[in-house]
Protein backbone atom coordinates (compact mmCIF):
# COMPACT_ATOMS: atom_id res chain seq x y z
CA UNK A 1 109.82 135.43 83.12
CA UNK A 2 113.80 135.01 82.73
CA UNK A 3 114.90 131.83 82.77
CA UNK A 4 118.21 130.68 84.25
CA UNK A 5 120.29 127.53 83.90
CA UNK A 6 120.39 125.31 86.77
CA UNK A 7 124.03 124.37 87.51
CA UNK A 8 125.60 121.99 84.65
CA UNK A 9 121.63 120.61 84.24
CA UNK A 10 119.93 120.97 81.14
CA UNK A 11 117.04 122.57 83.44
CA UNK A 12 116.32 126.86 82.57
CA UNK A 13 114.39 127.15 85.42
CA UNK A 14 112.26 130.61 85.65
CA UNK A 15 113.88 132.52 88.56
CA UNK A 16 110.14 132.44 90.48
CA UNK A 17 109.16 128.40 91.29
CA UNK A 18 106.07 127.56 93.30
CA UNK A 19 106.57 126.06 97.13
CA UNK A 20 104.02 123.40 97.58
CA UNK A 21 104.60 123.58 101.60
CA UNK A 22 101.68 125.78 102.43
CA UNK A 23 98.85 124.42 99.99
CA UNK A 24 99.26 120.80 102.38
CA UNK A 25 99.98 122.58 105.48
CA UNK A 26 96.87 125.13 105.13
CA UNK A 27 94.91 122.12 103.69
CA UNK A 28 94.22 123.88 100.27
CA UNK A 29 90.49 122.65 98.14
CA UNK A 30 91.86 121.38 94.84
CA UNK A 31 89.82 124.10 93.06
CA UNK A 32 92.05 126.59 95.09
CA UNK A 33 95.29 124.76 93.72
CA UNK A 34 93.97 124.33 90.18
CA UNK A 35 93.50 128.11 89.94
CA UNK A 36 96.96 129.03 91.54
CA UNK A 37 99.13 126.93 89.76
CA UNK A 38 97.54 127.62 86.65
CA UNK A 39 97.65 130.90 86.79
CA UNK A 40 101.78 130.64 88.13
CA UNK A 41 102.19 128.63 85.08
CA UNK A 42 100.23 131.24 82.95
CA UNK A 43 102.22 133.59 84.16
CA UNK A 44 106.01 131.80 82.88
CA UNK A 45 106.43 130.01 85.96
CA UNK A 46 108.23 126.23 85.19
CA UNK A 47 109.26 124.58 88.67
CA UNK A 48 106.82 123.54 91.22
CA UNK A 49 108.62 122.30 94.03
CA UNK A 50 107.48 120.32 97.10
CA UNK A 51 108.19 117.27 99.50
CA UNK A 52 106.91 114.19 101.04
CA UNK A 53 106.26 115.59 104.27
CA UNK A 54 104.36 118.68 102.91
CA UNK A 55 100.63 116.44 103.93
CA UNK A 56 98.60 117.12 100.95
CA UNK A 57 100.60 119.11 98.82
CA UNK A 58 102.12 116.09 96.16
CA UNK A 59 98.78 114.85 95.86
CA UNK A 60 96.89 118.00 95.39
CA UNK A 61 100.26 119.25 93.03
CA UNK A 62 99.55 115.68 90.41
CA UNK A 63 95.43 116.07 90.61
CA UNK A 64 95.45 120.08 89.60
CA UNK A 65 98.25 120.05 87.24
CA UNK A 66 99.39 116.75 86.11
CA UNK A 67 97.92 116.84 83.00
CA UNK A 68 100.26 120.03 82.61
CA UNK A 69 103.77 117.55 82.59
CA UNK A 70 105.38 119.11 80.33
CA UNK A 71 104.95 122.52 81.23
CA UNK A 72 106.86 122.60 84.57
CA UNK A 73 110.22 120.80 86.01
CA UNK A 74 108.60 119.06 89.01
CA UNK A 75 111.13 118.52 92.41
CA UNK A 76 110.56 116.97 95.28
CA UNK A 77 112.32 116.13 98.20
CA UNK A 78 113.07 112.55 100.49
CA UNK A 79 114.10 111.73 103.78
CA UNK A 80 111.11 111.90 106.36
CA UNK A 81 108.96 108.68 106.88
CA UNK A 82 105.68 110.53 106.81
CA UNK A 83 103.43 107.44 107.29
CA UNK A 84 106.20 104.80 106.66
CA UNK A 85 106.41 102.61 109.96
CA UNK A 86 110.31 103.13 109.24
CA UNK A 87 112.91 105.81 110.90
CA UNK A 88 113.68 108.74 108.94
CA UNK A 89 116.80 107.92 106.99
CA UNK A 90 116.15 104.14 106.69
CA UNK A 91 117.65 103.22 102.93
CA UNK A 92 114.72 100.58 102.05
CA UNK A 93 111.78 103.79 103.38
CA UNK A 94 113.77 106.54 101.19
CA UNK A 95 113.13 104.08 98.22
CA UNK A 96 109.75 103.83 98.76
CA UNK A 97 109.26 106.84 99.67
CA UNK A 98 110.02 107.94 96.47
CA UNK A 99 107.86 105.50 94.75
CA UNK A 100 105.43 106.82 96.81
CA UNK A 101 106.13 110.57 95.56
CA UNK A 102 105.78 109.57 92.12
CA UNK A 103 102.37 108.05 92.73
CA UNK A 104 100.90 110.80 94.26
CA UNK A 105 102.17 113.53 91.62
CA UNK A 106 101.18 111.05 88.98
CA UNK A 107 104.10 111.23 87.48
CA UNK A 108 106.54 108.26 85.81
CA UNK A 109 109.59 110.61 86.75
CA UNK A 110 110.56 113.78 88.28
CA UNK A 111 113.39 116.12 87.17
CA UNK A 112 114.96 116.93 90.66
CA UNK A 113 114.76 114.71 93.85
CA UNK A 114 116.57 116.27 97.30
CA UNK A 115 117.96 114.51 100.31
CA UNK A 116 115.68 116.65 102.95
CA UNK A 117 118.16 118.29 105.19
CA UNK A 118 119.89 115.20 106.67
CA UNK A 119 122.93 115.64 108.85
CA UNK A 120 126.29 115.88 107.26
CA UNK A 121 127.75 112.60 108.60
CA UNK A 122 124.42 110.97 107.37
CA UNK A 123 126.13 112.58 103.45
CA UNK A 124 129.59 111.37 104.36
CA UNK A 125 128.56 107.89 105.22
CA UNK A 126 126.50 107.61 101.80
CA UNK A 127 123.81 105.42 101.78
CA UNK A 128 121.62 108.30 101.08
CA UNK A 129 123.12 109.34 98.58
CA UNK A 130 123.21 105.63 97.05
CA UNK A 131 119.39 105.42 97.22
CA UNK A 132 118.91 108.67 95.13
CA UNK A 133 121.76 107.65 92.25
CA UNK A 134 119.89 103.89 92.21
CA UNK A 135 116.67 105.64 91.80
CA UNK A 136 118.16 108.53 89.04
CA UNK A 137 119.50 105.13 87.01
CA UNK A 138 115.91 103.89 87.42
CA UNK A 139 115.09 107.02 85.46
CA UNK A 140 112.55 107.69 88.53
CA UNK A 141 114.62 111.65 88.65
CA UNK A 142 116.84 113.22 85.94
CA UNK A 143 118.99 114.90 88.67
CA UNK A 144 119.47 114.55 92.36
CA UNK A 145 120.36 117.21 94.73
CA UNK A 146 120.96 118.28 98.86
CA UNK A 147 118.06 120.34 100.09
CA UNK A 148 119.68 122.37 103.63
CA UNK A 149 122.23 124.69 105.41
CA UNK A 150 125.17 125.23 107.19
CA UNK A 151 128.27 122.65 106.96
CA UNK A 152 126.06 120.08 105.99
CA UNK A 153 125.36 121.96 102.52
CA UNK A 154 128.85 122.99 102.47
CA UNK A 155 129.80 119.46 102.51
CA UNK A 156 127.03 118.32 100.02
CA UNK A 157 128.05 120.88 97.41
CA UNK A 158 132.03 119.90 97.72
CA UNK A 159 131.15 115.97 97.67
CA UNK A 160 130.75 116.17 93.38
CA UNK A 161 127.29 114.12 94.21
CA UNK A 162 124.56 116.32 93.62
CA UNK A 163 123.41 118.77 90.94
CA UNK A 164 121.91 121.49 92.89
CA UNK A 165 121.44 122.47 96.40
CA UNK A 166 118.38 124.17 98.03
CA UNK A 167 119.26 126.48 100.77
CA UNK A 168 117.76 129.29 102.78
CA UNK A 169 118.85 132.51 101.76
CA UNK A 170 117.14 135.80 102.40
CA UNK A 171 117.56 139.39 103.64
CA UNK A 172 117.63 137.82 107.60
CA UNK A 173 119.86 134.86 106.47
CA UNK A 174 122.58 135.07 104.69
CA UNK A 175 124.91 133.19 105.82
CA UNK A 176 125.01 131.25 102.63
CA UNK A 177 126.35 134.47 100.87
CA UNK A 178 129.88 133.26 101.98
CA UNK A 179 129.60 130.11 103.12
CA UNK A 180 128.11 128.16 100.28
CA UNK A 181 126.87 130.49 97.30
CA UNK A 182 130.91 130.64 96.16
CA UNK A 183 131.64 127.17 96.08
CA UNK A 184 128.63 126.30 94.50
CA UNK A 185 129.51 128.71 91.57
CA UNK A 186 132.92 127.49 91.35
CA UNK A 187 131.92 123.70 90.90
CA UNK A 188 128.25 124.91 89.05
CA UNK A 189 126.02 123.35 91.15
CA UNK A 190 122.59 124.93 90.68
CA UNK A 191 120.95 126.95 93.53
CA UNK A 192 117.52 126.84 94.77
CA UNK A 193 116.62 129.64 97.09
CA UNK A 194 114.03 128.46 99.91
CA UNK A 195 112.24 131.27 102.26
CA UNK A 196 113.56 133.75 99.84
CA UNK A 197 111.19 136.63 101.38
CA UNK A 198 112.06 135.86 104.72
CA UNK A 199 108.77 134.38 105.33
CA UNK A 200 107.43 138.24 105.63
CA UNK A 201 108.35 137.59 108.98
CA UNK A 202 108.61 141.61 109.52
CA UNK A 203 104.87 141.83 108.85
CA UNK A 204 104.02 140.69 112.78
CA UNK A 205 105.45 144.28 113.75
CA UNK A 206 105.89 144.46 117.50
CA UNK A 207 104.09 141.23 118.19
CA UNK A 208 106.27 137.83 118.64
CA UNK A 209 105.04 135.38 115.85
CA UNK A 210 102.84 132.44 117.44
CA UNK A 211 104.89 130.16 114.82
CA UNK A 212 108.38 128.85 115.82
CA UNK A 213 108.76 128.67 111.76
CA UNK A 214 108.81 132.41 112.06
CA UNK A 215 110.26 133.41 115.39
CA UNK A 216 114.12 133.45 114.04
CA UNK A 217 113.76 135.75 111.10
CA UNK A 218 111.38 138.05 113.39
CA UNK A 219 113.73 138.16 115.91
CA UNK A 220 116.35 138.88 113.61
CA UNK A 221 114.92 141.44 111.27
CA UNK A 222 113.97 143.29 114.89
CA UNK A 223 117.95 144.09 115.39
CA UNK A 224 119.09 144.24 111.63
CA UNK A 225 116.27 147.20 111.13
CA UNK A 226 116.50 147.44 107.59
CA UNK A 227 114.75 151.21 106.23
CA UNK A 228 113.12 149.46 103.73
CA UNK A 229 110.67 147.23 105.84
CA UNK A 230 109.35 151.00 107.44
CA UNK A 231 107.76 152.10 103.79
CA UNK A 232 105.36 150.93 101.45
CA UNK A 233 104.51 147.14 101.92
CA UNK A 234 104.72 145.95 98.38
CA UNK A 235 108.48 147.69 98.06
CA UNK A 236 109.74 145.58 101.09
CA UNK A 237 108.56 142.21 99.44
CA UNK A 238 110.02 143.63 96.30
CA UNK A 239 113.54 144.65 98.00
CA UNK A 240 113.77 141.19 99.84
CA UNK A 241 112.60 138.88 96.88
CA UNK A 242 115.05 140.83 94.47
CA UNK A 243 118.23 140.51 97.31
CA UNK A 244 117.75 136.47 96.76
CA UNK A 245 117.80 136.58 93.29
CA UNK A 246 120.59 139.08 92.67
CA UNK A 247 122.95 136.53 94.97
CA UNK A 248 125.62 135.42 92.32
CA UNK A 249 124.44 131.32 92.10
CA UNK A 250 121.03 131.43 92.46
CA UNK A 251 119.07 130.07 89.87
CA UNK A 252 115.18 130.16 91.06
CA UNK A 253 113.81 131.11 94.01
CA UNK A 254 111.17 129.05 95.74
CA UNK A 255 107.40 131.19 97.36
CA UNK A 256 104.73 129.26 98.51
CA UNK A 257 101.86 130.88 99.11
CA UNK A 258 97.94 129.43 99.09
CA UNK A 259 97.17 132.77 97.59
CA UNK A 260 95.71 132.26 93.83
CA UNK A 261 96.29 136.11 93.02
CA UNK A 262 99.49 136.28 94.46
CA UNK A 263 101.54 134.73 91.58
CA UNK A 264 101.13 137.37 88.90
CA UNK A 265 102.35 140.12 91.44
CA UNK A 266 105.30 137.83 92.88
CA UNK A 267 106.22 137.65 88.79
CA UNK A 268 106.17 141.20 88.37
CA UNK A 269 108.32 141.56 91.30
CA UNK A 270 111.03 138.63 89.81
CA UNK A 271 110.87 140.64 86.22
CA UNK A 272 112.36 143.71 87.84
CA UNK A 273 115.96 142.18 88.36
CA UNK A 274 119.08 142.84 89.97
CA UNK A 275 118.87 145.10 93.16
CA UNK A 276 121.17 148.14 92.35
CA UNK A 277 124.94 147.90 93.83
CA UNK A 278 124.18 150.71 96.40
CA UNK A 279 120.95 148.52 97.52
CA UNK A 280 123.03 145.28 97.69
CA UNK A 281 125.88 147.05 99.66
CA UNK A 282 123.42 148.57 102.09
CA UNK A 283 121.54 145.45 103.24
CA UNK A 284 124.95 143.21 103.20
CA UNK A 285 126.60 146.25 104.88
CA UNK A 286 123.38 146.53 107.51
CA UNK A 287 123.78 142.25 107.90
CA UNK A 288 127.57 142.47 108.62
CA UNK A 289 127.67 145.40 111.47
CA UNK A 290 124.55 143.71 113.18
CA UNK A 291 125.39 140.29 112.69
CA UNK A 292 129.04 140.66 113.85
CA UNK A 293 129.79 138.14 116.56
CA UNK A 294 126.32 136.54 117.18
CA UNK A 295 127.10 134.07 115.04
CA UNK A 296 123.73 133.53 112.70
CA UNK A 297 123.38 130.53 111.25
CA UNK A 298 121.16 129.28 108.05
CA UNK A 299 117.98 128.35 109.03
CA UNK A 300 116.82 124.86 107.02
């Protein structure tokens, strides 16, 4: 699987990583998550990337594969109490917090830790950011980075703090394709991709997605009409998954899935490359006419 550098890191990251949201949220059996992320890292998969707030999934991620350190770059993001009788935010919970991360992935360090889509005056005023650079000199992460959208990413990647951002981008949100994707080229900040498929949000058809998770991209995908979510299944997940990574900046692009057979397929998919110029044009062509004035924004 290729391999990109993220940002000025010393991280090649494969351009498929592994979301750890769904294996907590869909309460995964560690034999379930033993067999999919060996079989992702089988397949040339090295980041597995998840988040205090994901239930399960950092506990389930160090019990299936932590004797596996030092095939994967392991990220994980901060911010949310998530059992700490503390407020989101507070500076002493984000600490331990992250103590707390590192316990349950049994790990002594990880190589990327993200601020979890806090509010841009939250960045500006910098405590935040203080905790993560007193835990990188702790040697608890190797980098730190912004995980979120809109002006709040904007701000994060133009601050010089962080190494990389995560952000949504996708064929239903790409607002990101001028707002932030630029700047973070210009000042080489490394790019994570989140919901880079859209969450297959097309797949409910003509029937309004139960989740809320889902509702935006549906909603969206139901005006843009893109010709390519009419045909064969498999080439729509292709089209969408190669859109994110052909976006000048990206590095890796984060799936989760619970799905043990899904992994080798979704690396087929990443090993195809670049979308061709008249398939790029089309869907950003497609995005502009229909997006024109309703004012879209990314969705964290």
């Amino acid at each position: 699987m290729e391999k990109r550098r993220l940002g000025k890191t010393d991280l090649h990251v494969s351009v498929l990583g592994f979301g750890g949201s769904e294996i907590g949220f869909q309460n995964a059996s560690l034999s379930d998550v033993e067999r999919l992320l060996g079989s992702a890292l089988d397949a040339g998969l090295n980041v597995i990337d998840t988040a205090e707030c994901y239930k399960t999934s950092e506990e389930l991620i160090g019990q299936a594969v932590g004797h596996r350190r030092s095939d994967y770059y392991l990220f994980t993001k901060c911010g949310h109490a998530s059992g700490f009788d503390a407020p989101d935010w507070d500076a002493k919970m984000l600490a331990d917090s992250i103590d707390r991360s590192l316990k349950r992935l049994k790990t002594d360090y990880v190589d990327l830790i993200h601020l979890h889509s806090c509010k841009e005056e939250m960045l500006r005023d910098g405590e935040v950011i203080s905790v993560l650079k007193r835990a990188q000199e702790a040697g608890k992460t190797r980098y730190i980075g912004y995980s979120g959208d809109g002006s709040a990413a904007l701000y994060a990647i133009q601050c010089g703090a962080f190494d990389s951002l995560q952000t949504s981008v996708n064929i239903a949100d790409q607002q990101p394709v001028r707002l932030t994707l630029p700047e973070a080229v210009v000042r080489q900040v490394g790019v994570i991709a989140k919901r880079p498929i859209a969450n297959v949000a097309w797949r409910s058809g003509a029937e309004k997605p139960a989740s809320a998770y889902h509702l935006t991209y549906w909603e969206r995908l139901r005006q843009l009409k893109y010709d390519f979510l009419n045909g064969d299944p498999a080439i729509a997940v292709e089209t969408a998954l190669r859109f994110t990574l052909s976006q000048p900046g990206v590095c890796t692009a984060i799936v989760g899935t619970a799905n043990p057979d899904r992994w080798v397929q979704n690396a087929l998919l990443a090993d195809k490359g670049a979308l061709s110029d008249q398939q790029m044009q089309a869907i950003r062509s497609r995005w502009n006419e229909v997006e024109a004035g309703k004012g879209w924004v990314g969705q964290g």
